[in-house]
Protein backbone atom coordinates (compact mmCIF):
# COMPACT_ATOMS: atom_id res chain seq x y z
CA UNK A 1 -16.32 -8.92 20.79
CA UNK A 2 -17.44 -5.68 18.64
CA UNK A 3 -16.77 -6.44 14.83
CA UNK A 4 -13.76 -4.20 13.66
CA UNK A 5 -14.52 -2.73 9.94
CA UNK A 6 -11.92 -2.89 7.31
CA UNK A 7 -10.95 -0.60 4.72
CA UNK A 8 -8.47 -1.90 2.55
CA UNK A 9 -6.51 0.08 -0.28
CA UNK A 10 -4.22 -1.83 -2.43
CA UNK A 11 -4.64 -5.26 -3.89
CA UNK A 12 -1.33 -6.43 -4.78
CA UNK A 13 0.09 -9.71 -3.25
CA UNK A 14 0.30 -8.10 0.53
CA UNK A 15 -3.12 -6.57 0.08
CA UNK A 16 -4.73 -9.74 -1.41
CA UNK A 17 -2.92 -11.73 1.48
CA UNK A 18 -4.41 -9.00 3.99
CA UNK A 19 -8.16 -10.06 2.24
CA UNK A 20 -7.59 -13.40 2.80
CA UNK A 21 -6.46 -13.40 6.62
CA UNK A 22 -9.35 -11.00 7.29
CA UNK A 23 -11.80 -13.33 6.01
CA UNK A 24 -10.66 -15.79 8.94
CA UNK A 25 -10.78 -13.51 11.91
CA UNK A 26 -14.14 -13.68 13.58
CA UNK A 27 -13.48 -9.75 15.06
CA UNK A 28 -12.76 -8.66 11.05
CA UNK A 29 -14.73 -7.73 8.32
CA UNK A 30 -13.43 -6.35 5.24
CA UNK A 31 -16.58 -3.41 4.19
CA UNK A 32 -14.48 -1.75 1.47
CA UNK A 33 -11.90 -2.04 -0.70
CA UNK A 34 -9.89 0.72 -2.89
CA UNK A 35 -7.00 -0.17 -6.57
CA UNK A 36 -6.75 1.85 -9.22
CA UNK A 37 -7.29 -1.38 -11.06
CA UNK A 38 -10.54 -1.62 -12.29
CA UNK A 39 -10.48 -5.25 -12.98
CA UNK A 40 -9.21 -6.13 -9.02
CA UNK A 41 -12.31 -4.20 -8.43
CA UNK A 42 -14.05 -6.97 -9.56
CA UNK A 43 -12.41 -9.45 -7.84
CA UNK A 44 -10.43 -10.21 -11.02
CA UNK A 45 -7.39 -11.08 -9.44
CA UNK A 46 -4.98 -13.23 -12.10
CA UNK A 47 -2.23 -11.25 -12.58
CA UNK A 48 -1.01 -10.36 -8.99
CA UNK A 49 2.20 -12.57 -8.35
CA UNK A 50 4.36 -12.93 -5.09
CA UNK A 51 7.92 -14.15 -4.14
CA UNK A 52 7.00 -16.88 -1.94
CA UNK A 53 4.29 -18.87 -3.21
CA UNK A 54 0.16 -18.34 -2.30
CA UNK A 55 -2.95 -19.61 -3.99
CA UNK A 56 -4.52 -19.88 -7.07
CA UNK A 57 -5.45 -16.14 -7.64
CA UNK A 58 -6.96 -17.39 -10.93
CA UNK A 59 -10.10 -17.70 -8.35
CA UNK A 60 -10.79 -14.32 -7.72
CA UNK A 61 -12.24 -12.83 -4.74
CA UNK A 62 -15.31 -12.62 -3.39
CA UNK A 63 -16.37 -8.79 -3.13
CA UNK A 64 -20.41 -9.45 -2.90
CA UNK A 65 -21.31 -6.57 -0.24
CA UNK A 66 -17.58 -4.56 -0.20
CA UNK A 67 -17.83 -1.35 -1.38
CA UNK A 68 -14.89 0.01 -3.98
CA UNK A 69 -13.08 2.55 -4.90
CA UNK A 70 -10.81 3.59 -7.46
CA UNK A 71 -9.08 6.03 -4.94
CA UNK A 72 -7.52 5.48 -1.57
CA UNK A 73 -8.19 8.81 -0.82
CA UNK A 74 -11.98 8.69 -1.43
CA UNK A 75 -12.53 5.63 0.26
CA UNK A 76 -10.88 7.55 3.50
CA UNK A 77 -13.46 9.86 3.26
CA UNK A 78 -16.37 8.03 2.59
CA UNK A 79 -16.52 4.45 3.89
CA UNK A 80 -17.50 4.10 7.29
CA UNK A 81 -14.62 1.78 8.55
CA UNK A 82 -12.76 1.17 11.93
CA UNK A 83 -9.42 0.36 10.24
CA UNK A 84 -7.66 1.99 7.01
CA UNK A 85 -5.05 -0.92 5.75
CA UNK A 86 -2.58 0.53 3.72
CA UNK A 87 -0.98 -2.16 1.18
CA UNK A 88 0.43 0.07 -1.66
CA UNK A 89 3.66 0.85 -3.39
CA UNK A 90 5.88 2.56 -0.70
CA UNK A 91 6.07 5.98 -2.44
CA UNK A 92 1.98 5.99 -1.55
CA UNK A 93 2.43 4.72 2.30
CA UNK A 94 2.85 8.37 3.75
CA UNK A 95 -0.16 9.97 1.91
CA UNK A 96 -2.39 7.38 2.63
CA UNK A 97 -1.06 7.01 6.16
CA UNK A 98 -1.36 10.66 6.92
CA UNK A 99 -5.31 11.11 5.45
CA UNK A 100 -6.20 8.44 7.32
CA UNK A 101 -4.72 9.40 10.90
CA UNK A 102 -6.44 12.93 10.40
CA UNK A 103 -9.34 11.29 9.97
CA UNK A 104 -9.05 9.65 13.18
CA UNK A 105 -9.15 5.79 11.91
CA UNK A 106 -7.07 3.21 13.40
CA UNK A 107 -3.97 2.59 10.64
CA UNK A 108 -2.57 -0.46 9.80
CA UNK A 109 0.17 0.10 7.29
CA UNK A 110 2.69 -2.38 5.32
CA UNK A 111 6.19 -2.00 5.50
CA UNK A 112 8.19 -0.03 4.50
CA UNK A 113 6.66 2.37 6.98
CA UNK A 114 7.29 5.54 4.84
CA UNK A 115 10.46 6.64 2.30
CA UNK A 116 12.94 8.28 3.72
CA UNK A 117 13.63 9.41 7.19
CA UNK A 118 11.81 13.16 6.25
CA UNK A 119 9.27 11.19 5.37
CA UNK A 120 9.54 9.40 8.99
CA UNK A 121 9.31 12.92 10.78
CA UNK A 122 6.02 13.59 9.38
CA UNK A 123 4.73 10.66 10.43
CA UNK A 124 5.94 10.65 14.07
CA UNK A 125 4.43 14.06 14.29
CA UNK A 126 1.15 12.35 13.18
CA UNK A 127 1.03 9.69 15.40
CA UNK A 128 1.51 11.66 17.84
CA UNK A 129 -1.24 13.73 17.77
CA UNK A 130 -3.36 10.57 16.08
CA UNK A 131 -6.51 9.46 18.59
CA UNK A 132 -6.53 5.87 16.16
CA UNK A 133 -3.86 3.36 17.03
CA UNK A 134 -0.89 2.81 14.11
CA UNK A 135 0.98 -0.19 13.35
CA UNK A 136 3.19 -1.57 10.52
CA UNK A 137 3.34 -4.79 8.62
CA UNK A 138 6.79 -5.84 10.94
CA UNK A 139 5.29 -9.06 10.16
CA UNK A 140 9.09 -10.80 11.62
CA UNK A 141 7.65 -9.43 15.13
CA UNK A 142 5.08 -11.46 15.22
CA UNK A 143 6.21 -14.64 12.70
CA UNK A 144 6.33 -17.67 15.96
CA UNK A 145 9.79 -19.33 14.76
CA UNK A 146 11.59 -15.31 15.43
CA UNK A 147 8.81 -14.51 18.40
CA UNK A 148 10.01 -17.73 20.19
CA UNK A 149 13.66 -17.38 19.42
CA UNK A 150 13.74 -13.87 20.32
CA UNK A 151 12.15 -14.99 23.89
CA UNK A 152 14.93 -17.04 24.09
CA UNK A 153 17.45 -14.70 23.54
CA UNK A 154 15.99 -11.59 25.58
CA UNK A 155 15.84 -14.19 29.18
CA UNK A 156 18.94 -16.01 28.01
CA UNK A 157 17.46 -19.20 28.43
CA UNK A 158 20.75 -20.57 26.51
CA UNK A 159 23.49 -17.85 28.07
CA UNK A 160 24.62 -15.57 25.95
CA UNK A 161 24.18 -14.47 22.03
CA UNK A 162 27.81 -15.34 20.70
CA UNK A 163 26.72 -14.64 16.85
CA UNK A 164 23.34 -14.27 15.18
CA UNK A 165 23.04 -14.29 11.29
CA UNK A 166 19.68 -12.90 9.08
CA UNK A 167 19.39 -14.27 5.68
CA UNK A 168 16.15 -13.15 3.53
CA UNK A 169 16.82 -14.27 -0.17
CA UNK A 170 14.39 -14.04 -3.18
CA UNK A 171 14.04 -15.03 -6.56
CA UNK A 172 14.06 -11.99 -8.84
CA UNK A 173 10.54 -9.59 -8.42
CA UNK A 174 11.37 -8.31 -11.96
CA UNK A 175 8.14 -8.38 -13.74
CA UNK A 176 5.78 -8.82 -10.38
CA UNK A 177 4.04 -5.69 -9.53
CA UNK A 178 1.86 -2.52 -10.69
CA UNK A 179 4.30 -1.05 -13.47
CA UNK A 180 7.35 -3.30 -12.26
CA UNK A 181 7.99 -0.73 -9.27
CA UNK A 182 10.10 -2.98 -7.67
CA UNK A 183 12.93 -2.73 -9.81
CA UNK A 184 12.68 1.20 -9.97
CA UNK A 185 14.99 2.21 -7.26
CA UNK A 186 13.24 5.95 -7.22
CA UNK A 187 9.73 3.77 -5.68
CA UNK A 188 11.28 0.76 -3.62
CA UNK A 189 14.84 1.91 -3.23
CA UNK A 190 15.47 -2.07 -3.95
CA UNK A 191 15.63 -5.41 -1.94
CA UNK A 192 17.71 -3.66 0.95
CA UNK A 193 14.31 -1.33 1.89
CA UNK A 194 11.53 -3.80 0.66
CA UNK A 195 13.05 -6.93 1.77
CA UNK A 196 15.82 -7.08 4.06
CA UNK A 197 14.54 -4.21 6.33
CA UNK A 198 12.78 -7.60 7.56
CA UNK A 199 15.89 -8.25 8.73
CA UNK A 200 17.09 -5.33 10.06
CA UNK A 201 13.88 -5.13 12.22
CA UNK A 202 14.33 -8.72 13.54
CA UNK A 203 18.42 -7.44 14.32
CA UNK A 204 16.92 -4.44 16.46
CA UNK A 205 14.03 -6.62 17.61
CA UNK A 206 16.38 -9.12 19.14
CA UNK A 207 19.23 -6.91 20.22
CA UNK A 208 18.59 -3.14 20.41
CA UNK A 209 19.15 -0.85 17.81
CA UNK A 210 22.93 -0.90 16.94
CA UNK A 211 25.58 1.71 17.68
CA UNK A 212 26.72 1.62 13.68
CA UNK A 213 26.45 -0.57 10.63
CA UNK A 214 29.15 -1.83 8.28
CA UNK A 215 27.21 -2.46 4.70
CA UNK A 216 28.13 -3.79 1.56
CA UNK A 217 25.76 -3.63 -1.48
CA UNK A 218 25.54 -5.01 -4.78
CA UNK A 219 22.99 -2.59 -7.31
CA UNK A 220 21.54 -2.81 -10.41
CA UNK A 221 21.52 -6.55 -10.75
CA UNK A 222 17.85 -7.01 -11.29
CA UNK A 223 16.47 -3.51 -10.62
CA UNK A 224 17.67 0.32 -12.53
CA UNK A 225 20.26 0.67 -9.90
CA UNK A 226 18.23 -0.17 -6.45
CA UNK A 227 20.56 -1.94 -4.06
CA UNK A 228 19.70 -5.73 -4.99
CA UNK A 229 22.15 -7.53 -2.13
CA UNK A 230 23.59 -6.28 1.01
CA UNK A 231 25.44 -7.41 3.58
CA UNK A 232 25.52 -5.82 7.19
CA UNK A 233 27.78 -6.58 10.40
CA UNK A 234 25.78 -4.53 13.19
CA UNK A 235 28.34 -3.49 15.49
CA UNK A 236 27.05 -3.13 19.64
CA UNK A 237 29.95 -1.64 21.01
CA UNK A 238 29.05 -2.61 24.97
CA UNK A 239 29.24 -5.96 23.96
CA UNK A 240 32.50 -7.16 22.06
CA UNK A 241 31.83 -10.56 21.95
CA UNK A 242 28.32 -10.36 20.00
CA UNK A 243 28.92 -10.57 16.29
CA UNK A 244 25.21 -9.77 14.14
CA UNK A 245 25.05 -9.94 10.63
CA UNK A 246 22.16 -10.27 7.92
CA UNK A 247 22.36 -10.90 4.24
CA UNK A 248 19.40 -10.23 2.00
CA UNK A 249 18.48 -9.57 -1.88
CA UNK A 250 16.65 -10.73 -5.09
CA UNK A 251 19.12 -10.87 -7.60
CA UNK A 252 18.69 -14.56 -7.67
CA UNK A 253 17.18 -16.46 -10.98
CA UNK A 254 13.43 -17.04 -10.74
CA UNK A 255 13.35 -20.37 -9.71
CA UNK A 256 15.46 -20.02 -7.09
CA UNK A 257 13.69 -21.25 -3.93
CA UNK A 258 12.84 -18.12 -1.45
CA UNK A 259 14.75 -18.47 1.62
CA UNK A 260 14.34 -16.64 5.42
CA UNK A 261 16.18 -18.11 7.63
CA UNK A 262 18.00 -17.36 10.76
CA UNK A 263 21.07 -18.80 13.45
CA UNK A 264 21.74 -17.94 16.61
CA UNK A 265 24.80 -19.48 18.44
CA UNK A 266 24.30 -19.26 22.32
CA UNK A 267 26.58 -20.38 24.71
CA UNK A 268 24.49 -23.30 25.41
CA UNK A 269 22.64 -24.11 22.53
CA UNK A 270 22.32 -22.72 19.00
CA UNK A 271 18.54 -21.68 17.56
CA UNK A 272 18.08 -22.16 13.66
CA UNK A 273 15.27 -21.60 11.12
CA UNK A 274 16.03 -23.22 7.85
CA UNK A 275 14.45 -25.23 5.09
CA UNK A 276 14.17 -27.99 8.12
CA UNK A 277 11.99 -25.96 9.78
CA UNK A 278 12.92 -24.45 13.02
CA UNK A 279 14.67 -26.19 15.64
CA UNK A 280 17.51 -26.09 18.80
CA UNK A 281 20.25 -28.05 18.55
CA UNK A 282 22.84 -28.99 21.42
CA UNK A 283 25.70 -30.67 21.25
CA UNK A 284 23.94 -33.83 22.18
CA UNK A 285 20.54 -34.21 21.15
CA UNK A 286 18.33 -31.43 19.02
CA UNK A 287 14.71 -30.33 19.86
CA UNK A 288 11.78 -29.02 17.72
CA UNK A 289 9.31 -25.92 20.14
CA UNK A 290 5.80 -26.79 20.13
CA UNK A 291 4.75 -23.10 18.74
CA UNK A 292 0.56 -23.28 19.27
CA UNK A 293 -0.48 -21.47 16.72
CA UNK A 294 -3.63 -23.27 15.76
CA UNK A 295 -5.12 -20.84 12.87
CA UNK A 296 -2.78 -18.08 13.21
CA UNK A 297 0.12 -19.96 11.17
CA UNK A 298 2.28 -17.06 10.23
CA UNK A 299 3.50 -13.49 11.10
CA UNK A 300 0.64 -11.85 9.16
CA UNK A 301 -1.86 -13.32 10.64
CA UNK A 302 -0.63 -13.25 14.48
CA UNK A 303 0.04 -9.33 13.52
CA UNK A 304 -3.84 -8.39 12.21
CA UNK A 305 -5.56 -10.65 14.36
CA UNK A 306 -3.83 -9.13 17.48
CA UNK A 307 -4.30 -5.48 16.16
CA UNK A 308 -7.97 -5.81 14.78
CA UNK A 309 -8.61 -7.37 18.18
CA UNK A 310 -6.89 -4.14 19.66
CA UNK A 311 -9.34 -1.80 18.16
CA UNK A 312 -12.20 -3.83 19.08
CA UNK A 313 -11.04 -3.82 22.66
CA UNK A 314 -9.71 -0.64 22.75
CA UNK A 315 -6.55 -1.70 23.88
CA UNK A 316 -2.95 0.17 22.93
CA UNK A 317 -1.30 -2.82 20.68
CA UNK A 318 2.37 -2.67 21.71
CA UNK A 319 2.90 -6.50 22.08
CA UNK A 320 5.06 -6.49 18.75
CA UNK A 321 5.89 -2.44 18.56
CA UNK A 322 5.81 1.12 19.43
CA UNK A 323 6.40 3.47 16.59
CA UNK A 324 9.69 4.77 18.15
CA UNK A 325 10.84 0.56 17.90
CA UNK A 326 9.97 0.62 14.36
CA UNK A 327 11.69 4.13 13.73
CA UNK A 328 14.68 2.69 14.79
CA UNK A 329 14.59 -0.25 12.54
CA UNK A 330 14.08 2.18 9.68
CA UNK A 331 16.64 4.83 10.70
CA UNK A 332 19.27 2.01 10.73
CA UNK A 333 18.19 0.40 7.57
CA UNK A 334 18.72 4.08 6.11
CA UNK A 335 22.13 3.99 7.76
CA UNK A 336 22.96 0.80 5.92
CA UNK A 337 22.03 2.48 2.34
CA UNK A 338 24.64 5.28 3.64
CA UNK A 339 27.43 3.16 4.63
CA UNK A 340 26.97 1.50 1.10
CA UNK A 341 27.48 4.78 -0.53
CA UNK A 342 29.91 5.72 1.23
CA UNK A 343 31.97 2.65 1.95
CA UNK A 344 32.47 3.14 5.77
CA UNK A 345 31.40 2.24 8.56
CA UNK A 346 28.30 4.84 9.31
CA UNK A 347 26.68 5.62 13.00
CA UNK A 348 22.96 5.06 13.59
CA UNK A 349 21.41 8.35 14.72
């Protein structure tokens, strides 16, 4: 298989994740590397933090034979890579996104995909006309406990969805990133756009984007006024008896266990991801999937190996996504923030 060259801009916790995954795929090599931060540039990596555990970053990477760059911009230009992997603070995604499609590389790009939905426009137009593939960090797409139980739900191996419920809950970010941009709701607009979009995805992954959303939020409990917790009912009007609802935030105290989770009541069965792991239960007896996932343990890395592997095939990836999918994920997530403002219930366009 033809080895698929990485350019990588950003070294927070997703982009240091990203680095660490790539070193395991075979197909992958990571040639260059782009953070304002001259001492990540080194490898120097001590003072990136996460919300749901990792390694000792105290380690460092490895950069022998990566070329770096303070600017994403430059390294665009200049490094002769396959793939452009975009792991930045959201406000950065559509810039980096939109250099690197013109310059026809393949675009891998965390979540959130862009801003705002004008933001989302430009992009569609870009892909569009873009002769490299694009995909986003939808990491729930591809995470096996969801990819299994979303099998199960689209064949109705159990009958019917009765009531699905999303929870994604974090300790507090406060304090985590490059200038604490988390909690400034003018970069990450707050948990409901950086964290529980997860969740919104997995709703429109499962069941089709919904007719209109019912939201409740909670801001300014951690973050300058971003919306911290929300609450959404997702309301399918062809189907009545389907009740969908997610819950995510990170107001919660620091040591506060993270939490994603998921239940799924089916006529015959109900599906549940929990602190217990993932498992089926019936009214009789209660079963645990065999996943087979060998080295590919989580969402991120089923999601990067399948698209480096992709570009070194040649091959459309639209096992997880199409753009339009993830559009609709975003456009209703937006609708959520609305129906929060305005205290209604709010149609997805």
């Amino acid at each position: 298989m033809k080895e698929v060259r990485v350019g990588l801009i950003g070294l927070g916790f997703m982009g240091t994740t990203h680095f660490g995954i790539y070193q395991n795929l075979p197909q992958a090599k990571v040639v260059a590397i782009a953070d304002g931060d001259a001492a990540k540039r080194t490898g120097n990596i001590s003072k990136v933090v996460g919300n749901i555990g990792g390694g000792d970053n105290s380690k460092g990477l490895d950069l022998s034979g990566i070329t770096t760059y303070a600017d994403g911009l430059e390294l665009i230009e200049k490094a002769d890579v396959d793939i452009i992997d975009i792991c930045v603070p959201t406000q950065y995604h559509l810039k980096y996104a939109l250099a690197a499609l013109k310059a026809g590389k393949h675009v891998f790009c965390e979540k959130p995909v862009c801003y705002d939905v004008e933001e989302l426009a430009q992009l569609a137009a870009a892909v569009k006309e873009a002769k490299g593939f694009f995909n986003v960090g939808m990491c729930i797409r591809a995470w096996p406990e969801y990819a299994h139980a979303r099998e199960c739900v689209v064949t109705k191996k159990y009958g019917e969805v009765r009531h699905a419920l999303f929870r994604r809950l974090s300790p507090s970010v406060a304090g985590n990133a490059w200038e604490n941009w988390y909690m400034t709701a003018s970069r990450s607009r707050g948990a409901i756009l950086d964290l529980h979009l997860h969740d919104t995805d997995a709703v429109c992954y499962f069941f089709g984007k919904p007719d209109s959303v019912i939201s409740r939020g909670a801001c300014g409990i951690v973050s300058d006024n971003g919306v911290d917790h929300v609450m959404t009912t997702y309301v399918y009007r062809n189907n009545t008896n389907l009740l969908v609802t997610a819950e995510g935030g990170w107001g919660a105290a620091k040591t506060v266990p993270f939490e994603m989770s998921f239940e799924i009541t089916c006529e015959k069965a109900t599906l549940k991801l929990d602190g217990n792991g993932y498992k089926i239960y019936f009214n009789d007896h209660v079963e645990t999937p065999e996943l087979h996932v060998g080295d590919l343990p989580t969402g991120w890395h089923q999601e990067l190996d399948y698209f480096t592997k992709c570009v070194a095939e040649g091959k459309t990836p639209d096992k997880y996504q199409t753009f339009e999918s993830i559009a609709d994920a975003f456009r209703t997530v937006m609708t959520e923030m609305k129906s929060i403002s305005t205290g209604k219930e709010e149609e997805v366009r």
